[in-house]
Structures are given as structure tokens and as C-alpha cells.
Protein backbone atom coordinates (compact mmCIF):
# COMPACT_ATOMS: atom_id res chain seq x y z
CA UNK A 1 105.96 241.62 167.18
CA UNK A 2 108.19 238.78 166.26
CA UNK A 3 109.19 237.81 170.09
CA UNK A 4 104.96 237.36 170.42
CA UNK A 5 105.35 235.13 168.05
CA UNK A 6 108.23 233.11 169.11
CA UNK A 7 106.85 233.09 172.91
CA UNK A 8 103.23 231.59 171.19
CA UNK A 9 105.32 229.11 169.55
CA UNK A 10 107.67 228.25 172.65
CA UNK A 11 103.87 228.03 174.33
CA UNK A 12 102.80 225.82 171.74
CA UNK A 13 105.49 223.10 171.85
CA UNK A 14 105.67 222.39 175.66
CA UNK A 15 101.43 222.17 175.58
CA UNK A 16 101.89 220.00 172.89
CA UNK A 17 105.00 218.06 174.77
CA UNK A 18 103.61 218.10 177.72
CA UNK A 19 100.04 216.25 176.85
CA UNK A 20 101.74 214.15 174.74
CA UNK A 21 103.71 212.88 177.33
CA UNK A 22 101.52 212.08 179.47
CA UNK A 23 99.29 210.66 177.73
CA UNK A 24 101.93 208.25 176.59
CA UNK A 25 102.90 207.87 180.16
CA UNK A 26 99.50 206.74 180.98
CA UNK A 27 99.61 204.06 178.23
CA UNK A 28 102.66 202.36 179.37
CA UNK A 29 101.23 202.28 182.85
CA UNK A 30 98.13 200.69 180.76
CA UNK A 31 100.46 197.93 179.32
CA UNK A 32 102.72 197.07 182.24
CA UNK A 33 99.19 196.57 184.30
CA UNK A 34 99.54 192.93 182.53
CA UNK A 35 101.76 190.34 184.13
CA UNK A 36 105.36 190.10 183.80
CA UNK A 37 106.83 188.35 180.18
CA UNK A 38 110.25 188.10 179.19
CA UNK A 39 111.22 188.35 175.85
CA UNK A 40 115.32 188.50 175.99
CA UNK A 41 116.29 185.68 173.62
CA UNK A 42 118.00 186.26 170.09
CA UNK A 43 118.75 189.76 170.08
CA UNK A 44 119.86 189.74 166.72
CA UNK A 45 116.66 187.71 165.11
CA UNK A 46 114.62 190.71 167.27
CA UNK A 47 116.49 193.54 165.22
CA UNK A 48 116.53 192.08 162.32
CA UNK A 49 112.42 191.50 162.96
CA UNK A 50 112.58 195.37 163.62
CA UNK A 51 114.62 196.41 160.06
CA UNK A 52 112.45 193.98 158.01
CA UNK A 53 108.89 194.17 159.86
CA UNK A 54 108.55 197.68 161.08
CA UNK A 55 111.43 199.79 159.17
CA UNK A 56 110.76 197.48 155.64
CA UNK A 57 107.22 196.35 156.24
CA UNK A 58 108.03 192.78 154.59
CA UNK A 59 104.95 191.77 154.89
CA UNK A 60 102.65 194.06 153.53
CA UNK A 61 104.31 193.24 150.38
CA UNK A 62 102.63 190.17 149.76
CA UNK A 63 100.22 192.74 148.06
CA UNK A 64 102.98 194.63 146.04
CA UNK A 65 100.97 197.68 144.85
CA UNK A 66 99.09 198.23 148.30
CA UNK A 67 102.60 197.95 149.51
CA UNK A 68 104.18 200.46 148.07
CA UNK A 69 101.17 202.90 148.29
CA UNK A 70 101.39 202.69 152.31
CA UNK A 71 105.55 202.95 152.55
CA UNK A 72 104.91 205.68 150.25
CA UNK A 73 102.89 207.17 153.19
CA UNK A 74 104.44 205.82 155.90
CA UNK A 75 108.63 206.98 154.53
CA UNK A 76 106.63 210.17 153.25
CA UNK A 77 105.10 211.32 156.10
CA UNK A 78 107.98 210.66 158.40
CA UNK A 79 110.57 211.76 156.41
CA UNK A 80 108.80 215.00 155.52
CA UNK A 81 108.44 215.75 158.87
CA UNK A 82 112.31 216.18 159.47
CA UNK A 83 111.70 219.11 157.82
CA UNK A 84 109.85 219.98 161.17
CA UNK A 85 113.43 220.51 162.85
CA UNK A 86 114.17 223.33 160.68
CA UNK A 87 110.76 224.98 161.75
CA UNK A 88 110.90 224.16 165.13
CA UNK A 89 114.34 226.06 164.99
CA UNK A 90 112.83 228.93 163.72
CA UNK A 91 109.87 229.12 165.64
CA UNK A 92 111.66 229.10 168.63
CA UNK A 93 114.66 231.71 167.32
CA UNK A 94 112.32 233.89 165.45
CA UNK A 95 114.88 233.13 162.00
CA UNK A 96 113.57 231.57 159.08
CA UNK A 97 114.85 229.02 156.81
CA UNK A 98 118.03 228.68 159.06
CA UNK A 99 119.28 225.66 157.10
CA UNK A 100 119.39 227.30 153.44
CA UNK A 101 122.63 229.14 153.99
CA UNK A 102 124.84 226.24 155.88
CA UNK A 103 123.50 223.53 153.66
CA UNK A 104 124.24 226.22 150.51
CA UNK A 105 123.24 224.22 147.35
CA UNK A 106 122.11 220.79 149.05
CA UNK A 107 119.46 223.24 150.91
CA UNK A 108 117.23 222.57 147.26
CA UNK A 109 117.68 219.56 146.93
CA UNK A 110 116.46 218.21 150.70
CA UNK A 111 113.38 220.32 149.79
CA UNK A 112 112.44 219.10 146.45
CA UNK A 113 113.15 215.72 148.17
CA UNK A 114 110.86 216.58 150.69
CA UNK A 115 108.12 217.72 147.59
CA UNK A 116 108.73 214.91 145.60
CA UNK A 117 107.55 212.80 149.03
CA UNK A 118 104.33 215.01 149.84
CA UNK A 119 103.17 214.52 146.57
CA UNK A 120 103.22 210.88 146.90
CA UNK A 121 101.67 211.32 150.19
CA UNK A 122 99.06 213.69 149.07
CA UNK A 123 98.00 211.37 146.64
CA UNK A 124 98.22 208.09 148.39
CA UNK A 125 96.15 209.82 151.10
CA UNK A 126 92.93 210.25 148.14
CA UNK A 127 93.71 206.56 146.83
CA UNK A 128 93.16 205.36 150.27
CA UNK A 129 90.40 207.79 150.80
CA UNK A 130 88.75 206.18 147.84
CA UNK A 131 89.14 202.95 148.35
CA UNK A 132 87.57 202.83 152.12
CA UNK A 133 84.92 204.89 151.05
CA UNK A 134 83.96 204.64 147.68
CA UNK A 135 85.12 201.04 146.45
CA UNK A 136 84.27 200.02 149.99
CA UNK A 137 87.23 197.45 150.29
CA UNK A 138 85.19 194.38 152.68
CA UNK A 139 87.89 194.58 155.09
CA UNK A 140 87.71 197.82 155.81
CA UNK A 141 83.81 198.13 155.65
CA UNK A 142 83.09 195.88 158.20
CA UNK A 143 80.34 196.62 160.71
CA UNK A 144 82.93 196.32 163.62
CA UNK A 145 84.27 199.61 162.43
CA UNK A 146 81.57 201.80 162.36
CA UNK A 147 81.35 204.68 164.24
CA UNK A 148 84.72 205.86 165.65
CA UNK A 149 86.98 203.25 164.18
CA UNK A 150 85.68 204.28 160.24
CA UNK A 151 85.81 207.84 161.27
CA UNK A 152 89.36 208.12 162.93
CA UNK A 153 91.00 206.36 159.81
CA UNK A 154 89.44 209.11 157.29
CA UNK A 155 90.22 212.05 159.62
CA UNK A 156 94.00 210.79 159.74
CA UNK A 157 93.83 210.63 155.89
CA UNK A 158 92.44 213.86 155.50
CA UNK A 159 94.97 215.26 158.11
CA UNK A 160 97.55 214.24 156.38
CA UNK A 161 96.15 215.90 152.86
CA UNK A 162 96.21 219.04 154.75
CA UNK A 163 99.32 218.93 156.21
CA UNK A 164 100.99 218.12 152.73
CA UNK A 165 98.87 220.81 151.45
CA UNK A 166 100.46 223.47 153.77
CA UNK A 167 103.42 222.42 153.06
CA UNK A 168 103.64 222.72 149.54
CA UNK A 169 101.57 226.54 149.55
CA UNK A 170 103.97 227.49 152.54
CA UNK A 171 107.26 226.49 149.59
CA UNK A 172 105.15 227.69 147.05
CA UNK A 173 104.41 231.69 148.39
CA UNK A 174 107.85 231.64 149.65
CA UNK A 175 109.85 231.05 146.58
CA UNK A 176 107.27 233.53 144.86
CA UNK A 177 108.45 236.43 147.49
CA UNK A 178 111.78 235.72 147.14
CA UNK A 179 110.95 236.06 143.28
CA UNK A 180 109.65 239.24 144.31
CA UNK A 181 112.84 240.69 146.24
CA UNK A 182 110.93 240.91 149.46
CA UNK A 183 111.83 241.35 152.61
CA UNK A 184 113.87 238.44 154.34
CA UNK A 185 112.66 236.43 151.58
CA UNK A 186 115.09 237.84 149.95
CA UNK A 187 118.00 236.72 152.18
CA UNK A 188 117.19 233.23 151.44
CA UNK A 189 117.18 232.56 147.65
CA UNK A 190 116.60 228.90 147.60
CA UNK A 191 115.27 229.10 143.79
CA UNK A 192 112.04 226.72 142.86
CA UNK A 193 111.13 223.95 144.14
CA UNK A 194 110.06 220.35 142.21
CA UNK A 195 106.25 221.03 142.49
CA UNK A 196 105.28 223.80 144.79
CA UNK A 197 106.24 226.36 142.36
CA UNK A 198 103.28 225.13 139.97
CA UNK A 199 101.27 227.04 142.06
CA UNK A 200 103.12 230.10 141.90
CA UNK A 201 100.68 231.12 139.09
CA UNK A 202 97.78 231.07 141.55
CA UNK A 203 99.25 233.92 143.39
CA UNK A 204 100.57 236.29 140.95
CA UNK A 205 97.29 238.93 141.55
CA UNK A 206 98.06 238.92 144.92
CA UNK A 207 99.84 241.54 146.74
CA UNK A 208 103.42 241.28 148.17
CA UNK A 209 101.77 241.42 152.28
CA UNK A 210 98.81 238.99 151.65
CA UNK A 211 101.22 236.52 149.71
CA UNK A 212 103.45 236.81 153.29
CA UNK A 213 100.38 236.27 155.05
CA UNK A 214 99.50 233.30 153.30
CA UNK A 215 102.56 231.24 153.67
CA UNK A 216 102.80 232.74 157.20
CA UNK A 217 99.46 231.16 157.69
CA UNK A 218 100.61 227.95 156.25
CA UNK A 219 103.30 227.70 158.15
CA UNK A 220 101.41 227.76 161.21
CA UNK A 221 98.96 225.77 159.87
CA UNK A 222 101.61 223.38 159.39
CA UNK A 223 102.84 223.07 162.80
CA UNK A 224 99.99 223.28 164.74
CA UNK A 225 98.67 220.60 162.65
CA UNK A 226 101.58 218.18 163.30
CA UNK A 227 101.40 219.11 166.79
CA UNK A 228 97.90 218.22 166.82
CA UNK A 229 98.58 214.87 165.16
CA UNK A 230 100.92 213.99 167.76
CA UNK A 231 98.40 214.51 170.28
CA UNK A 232 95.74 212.83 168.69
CA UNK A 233 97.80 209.80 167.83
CA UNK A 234 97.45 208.06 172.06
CA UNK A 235 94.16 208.03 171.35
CA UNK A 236 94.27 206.66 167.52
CA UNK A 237 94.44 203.00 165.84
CA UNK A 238 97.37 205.02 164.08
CA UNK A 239 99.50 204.59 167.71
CA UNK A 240 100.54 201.81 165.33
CA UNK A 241 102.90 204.54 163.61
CA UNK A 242 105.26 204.34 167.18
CA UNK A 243 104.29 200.91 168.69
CA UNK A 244 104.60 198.73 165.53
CA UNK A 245 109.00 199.17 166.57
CA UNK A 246 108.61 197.80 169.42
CA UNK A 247 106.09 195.33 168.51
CA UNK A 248 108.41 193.77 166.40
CA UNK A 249 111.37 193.45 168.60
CA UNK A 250 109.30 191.52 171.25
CA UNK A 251 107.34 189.00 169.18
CA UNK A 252 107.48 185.99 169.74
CA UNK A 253 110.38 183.60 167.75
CA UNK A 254 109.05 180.04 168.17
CA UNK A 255 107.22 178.46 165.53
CA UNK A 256 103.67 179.95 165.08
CA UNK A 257 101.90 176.60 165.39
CA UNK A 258 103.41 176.77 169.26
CA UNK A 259 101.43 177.01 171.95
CA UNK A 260 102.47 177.76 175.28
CA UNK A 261 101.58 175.00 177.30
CA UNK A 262 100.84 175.07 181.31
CA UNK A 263 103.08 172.77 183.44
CA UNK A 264 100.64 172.79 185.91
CA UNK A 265 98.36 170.72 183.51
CA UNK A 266 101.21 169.26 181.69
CA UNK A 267 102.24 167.38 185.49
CA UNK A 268 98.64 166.77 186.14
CA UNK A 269 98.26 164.31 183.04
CA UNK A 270 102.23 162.93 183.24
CA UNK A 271 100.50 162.16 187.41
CA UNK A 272 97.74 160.66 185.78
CA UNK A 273 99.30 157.95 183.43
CA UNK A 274 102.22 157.47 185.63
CA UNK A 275 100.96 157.61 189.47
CA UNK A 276 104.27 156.66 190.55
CA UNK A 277 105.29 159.43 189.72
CA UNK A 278 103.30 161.70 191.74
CA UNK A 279 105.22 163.37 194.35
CA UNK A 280 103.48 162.19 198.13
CA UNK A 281 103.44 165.78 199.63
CA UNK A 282 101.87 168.08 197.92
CA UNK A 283 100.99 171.83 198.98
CA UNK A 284 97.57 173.28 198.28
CA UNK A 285 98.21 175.76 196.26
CA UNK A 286 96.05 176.96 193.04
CA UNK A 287 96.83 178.81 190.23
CA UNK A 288 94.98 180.64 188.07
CA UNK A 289 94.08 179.07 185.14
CA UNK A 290 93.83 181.31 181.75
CA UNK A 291 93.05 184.69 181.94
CA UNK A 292 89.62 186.89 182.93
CA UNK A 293 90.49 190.08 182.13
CA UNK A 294 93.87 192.51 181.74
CA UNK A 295 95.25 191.70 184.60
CA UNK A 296 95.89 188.05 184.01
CA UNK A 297 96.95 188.63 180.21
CA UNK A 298 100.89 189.93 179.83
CA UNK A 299 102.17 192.87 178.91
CA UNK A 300 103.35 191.94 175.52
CA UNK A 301 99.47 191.38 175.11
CA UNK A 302 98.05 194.32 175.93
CA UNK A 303 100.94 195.70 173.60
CA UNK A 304 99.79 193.81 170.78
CA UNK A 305 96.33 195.67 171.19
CA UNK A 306 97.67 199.31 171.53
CA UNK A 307 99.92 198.37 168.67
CA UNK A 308 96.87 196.81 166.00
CA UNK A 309 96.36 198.92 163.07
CA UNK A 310 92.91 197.40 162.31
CA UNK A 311 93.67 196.87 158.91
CA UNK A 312 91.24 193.54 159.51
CA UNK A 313 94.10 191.25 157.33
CA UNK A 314 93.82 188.56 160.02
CA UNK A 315 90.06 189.31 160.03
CA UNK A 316 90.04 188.83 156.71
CA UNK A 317 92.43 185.17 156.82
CA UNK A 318 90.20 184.00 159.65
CA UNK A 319 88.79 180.76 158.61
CA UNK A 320 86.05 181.16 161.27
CA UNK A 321 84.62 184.41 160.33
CA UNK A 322 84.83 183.59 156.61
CA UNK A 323 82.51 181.64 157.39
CA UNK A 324 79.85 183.27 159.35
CA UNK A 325 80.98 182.92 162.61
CA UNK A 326 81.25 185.77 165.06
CA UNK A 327 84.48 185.49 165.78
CA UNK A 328 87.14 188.47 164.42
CA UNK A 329 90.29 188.82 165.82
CA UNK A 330 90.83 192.77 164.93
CA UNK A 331 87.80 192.94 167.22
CA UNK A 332 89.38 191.03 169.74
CA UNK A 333 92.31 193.60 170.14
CA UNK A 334 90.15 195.97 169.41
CA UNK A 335 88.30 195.41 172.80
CA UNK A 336 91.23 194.29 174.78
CA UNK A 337 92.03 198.08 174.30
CA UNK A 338 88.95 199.59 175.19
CA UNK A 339 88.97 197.79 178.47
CA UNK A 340 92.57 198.49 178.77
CA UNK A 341 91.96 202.32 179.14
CA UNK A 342 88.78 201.82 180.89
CA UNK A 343 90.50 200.37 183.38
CA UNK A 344 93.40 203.21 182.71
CA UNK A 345 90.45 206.14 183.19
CA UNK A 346 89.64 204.01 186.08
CA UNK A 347 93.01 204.44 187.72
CA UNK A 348 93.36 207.75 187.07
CA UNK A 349 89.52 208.42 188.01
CA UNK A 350 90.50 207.10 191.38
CA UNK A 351 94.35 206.66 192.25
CA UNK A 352 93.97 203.10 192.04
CA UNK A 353 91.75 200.32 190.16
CA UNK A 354 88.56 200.09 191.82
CA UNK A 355 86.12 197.41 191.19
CA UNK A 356 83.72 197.84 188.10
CA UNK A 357 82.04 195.08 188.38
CA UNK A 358 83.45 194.69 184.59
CA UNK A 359 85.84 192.37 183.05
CA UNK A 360 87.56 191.67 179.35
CA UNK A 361 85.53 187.82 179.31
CA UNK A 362 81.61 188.15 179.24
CA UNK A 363 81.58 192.09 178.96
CA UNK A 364 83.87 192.38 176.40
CA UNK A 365 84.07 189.43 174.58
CA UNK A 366 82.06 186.45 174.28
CA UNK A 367 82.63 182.82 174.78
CA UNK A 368 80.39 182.30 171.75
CA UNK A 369 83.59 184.46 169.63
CA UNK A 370 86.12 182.26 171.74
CA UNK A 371 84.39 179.11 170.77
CA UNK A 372 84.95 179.75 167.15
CA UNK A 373 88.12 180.44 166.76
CA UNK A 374 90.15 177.45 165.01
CA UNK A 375 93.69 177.62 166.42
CA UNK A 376 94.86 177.97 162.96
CA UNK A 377 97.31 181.32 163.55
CA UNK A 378 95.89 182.36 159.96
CA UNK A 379 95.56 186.15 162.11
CA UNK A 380 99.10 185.65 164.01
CA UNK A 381 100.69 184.69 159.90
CA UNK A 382 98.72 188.22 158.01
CA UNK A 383 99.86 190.74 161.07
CA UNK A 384 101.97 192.79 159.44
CA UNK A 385 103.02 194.66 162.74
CA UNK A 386 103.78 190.74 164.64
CA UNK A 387 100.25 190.94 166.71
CA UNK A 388 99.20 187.82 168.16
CA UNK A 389 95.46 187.82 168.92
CA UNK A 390 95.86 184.32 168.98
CA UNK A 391 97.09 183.95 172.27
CA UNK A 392 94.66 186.25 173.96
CA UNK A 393 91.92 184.28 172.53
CA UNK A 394 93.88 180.90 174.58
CA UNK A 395 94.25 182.29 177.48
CA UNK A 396 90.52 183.85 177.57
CA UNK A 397 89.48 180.55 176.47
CA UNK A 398 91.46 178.65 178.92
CA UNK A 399 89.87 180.83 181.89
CA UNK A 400 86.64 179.75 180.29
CA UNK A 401 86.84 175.93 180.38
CA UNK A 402 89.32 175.33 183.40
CA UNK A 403 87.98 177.79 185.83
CA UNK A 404 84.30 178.37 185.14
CA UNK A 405 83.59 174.92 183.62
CA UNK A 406 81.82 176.71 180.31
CA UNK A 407 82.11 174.59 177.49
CA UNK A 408 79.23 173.34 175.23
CA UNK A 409 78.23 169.56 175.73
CA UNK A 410 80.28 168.26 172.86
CA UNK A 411 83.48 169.50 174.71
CA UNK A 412 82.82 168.21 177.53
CA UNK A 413 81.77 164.52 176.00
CA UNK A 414 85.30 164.92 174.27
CA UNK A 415 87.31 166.01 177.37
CA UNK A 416 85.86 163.27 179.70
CA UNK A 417 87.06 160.92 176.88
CA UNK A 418 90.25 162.05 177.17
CA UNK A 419 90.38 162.27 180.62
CA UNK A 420 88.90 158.75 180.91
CA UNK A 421 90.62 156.80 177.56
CA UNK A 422 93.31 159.18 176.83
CA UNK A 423 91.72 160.06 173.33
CA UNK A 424 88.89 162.13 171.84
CA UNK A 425 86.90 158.67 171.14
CA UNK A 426 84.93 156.62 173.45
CA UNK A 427 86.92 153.47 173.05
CA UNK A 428 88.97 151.61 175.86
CA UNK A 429 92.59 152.58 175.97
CA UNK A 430 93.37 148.92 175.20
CA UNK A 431 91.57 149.28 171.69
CA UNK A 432 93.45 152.26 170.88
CA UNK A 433 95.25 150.82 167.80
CA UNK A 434 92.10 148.40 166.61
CA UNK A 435 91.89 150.89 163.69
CA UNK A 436 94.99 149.20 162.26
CA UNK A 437 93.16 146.19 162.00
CA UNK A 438 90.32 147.28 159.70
């Protein structure tokens, strides 16, 4: 009976492995559909971004006790899951609890490590439970996550009460059998465990097969439900969990008031106030100005929107939509997504891209939520995973005014002023500095 086991187990993992990977796969291919970016300055500021962004979470803790609730979750829930080795070793060698004997009296320790962590997990998971849907936190009650986005945040939560659940029954009706003197349980004497054996009194009317039964069931429950977390995190805000590493490493280092200017433009004004500088042969050539939809934004963009955790901080900073204005920027990666794997299910639909008549401006977002948005970076300053929706917005917006000519009338009185006096203001260039004389 126990090679069935180990051959549904061996079955289990490469299913698992195997959609996983691919569906991974199919995101990078996703991401690199942007243009080409390079981000291979200041290695050592990028790593350092890593330790304290990703690894540290620096700045989450500008809300200390939200802070420590999520690394409780985050460390928790990845460091618990190390545990998942040892399982994975017995699952596929039909053994169990391989470790106890070489790690001898350290064996107890790791585990009540491990217990002391799925607590904390267990009952950060409720907390955050609670405070999305009972206390209703504005953030995260905004209409722009209902449906799916409010939905996939609780089922993680509750996932992860589960799994921490299992965990702690599977310890619990396996120190109680060893208790007991039965069966292999006995081989492996590992003594109590920090919380799980609290729970030994629950099963002490239960027989010595149904108690096996039960933590056999838990540990399956266990690793078919990380398993299923792994494959459910592609298609999750919680992607977050893997992307926010490399996130970090490839943000951007220049100041966050920067923007990234075009030297196209940029030679087109220096022409226009010095024509003697203007080279005499030119070549017709145009480029395109902004971006339209995935294809013109970079890589390191789409990136940002498979990495954003929705946690609506820069929504919530946004100066515009504090204000009433439509504009939020967790939306804005939020739909920069959803067309990036519309356009992905496209590709794989039909081997290549084929027109859908669709594209990230006008169907996704609107020029009235590009029109709002300040330039202020208050959104690129609260990411806490180094997401700049700031510079998706530009771009968009850019692709808006210089290559559809789609600004509203007080834009276009200001840019002919420019143009024309070489400031917002209709006055003469040679009156520029009459001000000083008031």
C-alpha cells in the first residue's frame, strides 16, 4: 500500500511542477512582450534595495504594528514551509519524519520553531481577515476591488488558516501516537511540541487507527494545499510573494521627482530657440511618441503590474483621488495586467498576437484618469514593493497629447503659449521678467 502512496505523491509534485511552470513561463513571455530597458547600474545600491525592500520590508514599517503583523506572515509562512522539504522527502521515499534522527535533539526545536511561527500566522491571518471585512479598512474596501480582487485576498487568508491548521493537528496526532507506542510513531520520539500538543486532549477518545488517519489526512491536506497555493499564486495579486525580489533589484535609482525625458523633444525645442543649431539634413524618420498599449511600455513596467500587491497605499497617498477624481493608480496596474494576459491568452489562443481591435489607452484606461493624475510620485514614495505606476501613467499620457492631439482646451491654450512665448503665460518673451518690476 505504501508504494501507492508514494507513486500518488511522485504524481502529485510533477502536476503541480509542471503547471506551475508553465504558467510562470507564460508570464515572463507576458513581461518581456514590453520593450527592451536596462537596468545594470549600482549593483550594490540594487542588493541592498533587495535586503531592505523585499527581504526587510523597510517600508511597510512606517506603520509599525501593521508591519510586524504582515512579516509575521510573510517570515511565517515561508519559513514554515521549509518544513515542506522534510515532507517532500518522505512522500517521495515512503519514510516519515526522516530529519528527527540526524538532527537528534535540534529535531524539537526546528519544530516548535516552526509552531511558534504558525501560530503567529494563524492569527495574523483572522486580524487581517477582520480588518478587510469587518472594520472595512477604506483602502481595502474600495469599489475597484470588488468582485475577484476582494475575493482572492480572503481566499489566500483563509488558505493560509488552513494550512497552519493542518499543520499543527498533523504535530499534534503524531506526538499523541508516539505517546501511545504505536507503530512507526514510535521510532520517532520527538516529545511535544510548543502548541500542537494542546490539542492532544481533543483526541484522547479516539482510537489508535482513526488518530493515524487523522494526521495522515492532515498531512495530505497539508501538501496538497501548498501545492495548490503554488498553483494558484500566477494567477493571484499574491504573485507579489515571488516578484516583489526582483522588483526591487530593478527599480529605478534616480531621484523620484525624475522624469525621463525624450531627446527627440528635448532637440526639437534646443532647434527651436537656437535655429543655428539645427542640423541642414535631416532624415524623415518618426518615432513613436508615449505609449498605446503593452507593447510600447517596457518590461520593467509590465513587471511593476504583475508585481502590485494592491494594498491601494499609493491609492490611498494619491492627491488626485483624495479628492474625488477618478484617477487610482492600484487600478492602473491593476489593468495594465489584465490586458497583459489578455494579450498573453491571445498568444497562446493563436501562436502569435492577433489584432483585437483592443488596446491598454481608451479600453483600459481613460484619458479622463490620465488627466488627473498630479505628477506628484506620492504612489511611486508609499510602494512598498518599488512599483512605479507613475511612469505608465507618462508614457500613456504622452501617447495621448503628442500622437492623438487629446488634450482639453486649457492644455492646449497653455502649450501654444509655450510653444509661442516659451512660458505657460500669454506674454511676449521680451516681458518675461516684467514681474520683477511690480
Amino acid at each position: 500500500m505504501q508504494i501507492v502512496w508514494q507513486i500518488l505523491f511522485i504524481a502529485l509534485t510533477i502536476i503541480s511542477v509542471w503547471l506551475f511552470a508553465r504558467k510562470m513561463n507564460q508570464i515572463r513571455r507576458n513581461i518581456l512582450l514590453g520593450r527592451d530597458e536596462a537596468f545594470n547600474d549600482n549593483k550594490a545600491q540594487r542588493w541592498k534595495n533587495v535586503l531592505l525592500l523585499a527581504f526587510g520590508q523597510k517600508k511597510m514599517f512606517r506603520n509599525p504594528l501593521v508591519a510586524v503583523m504582515h512579516f509575521i506572515i510573510y517570515a511565517g509562512f515561508i519559513i514554515i514551509n521549509i518544513e515542506v522539504l522534510e515532507i517532500a522527502i518522505d512522500g517521495l521515499s515512503g519514510t516519515h519524519r526522516i530529519f528527527s534522527k540526524p538532527l537528534g535533539s535540534l529535531y524539537p526545536w526546528l519544530i516548535n520553531g516552526f509552531e511558534f511561527l504558525a501560530v503567529g500566522v494563524l492569527t495574523v491571518c483572522i486580524i487581517f481577515l477582520i480588518r478587510r471585512n469587518v472594520l472595512h479598512v477604506k483602502r481595502l474596501w474600495m469599489k475597484e476591488l470588488n468582485g475577484w480582487p476582494k475575493s482572492d485576498a480572503n481566499y489566500i487568508l483563509i488558505t493560509e488558516i488552513l494550512l497552519m491548521s493542518f499543520f499543527l493537528t498533523m504535530n499534534a496526532a503524531d506526538t499523541t501516537l508516539q505517546l501511545r507506542n504505536y507503530g512507526e510513531y514510535a521510532q520517532h520520539l520527538t516529545g511535544n511540541f510548543a502548541f500542537s500538543h494542546f490539542l492532544q486532549p481533543l483526541f484522547a477518545n479516539m482510537s489508535d487507527h482513526s488518530l493515524m488517519i487523522l494526521e495522515r489526512t492532515c498531512w495530505w491536506l497539508h501538501i496538497t494545499g501548498i501545492f495548490i497555493f503554488l498553483n494558484y499564486l500566477p494567477y493571484s495579486k499574491h504573485l507579489h510573494i515571488l516578484f516583489a525580489f526582483p522588483n526591487a533589484y530593478y527599480g529605478r535609482l534616480e531621484s523620484k521627482g525624475k522624469l525621463d525625458n525624450m531627446p527627440e523633444i528635448q532637440k526639437e525645442v534646443l532647434y527651436a530657440m537656437q535655429p543655428e543649431s539645427a542640423p541642414t539634413e535631416t532624415k524623415p524618420t518618426h518615432k513613436k511618441f508615449g505609449a498605446k498599449d503593452i507593447f510600447d511600455l517596457s518590461w520593467k513596467n509590465l513587471l511593476d503590474a504583475y508585481s502590485c500587491t494592491e494594498c491601494g497605499r499609493c491609492t490611498a497617498a494619491c492627491p488626485a483621488n483624495i479628492t474625488g477624481k477618478v484617477l487610482s493608480p492600484r487600478l492602473i496596474m491593476m489593468k495594465t495586467r489584465d490586458r497583459a494576459e489578455e494579450v498573453g491568452n491571445n498568444i497562446n489562443q493563436n501562436n502569435a498576437f492577433a489584432d483585437d481591435n483592443k488596446t491598454l489607452l481608451h479600453d483600459y484606461i481613460t484619458p479622463e484618469e490620465l488627466r488627473a493624475c498630479t505628477t506628484c510620485q506620492a504612489c511611486v514614495e508609499e510602494c512598498p514593493v518599488s512599483i512605479n505606476p507613475l511612469d505608465i501613467i507618462v508614457q500613456l499620457r504622452r501617447f495621448l497629447i503628442m500622437e492623438e492631439s487629446n488634450a482639453p482646451q486649457e492644455w492646449n491654450a497653455m502649450f501654444s503659449n509655450v510653444e509661442n512665448n516659451f512660458a505657460p503665460w500669454k506674454f511676449s518673451p521680451d516681458e518675461r521678467d516684467a514681474w520683477a518690476d511690480a
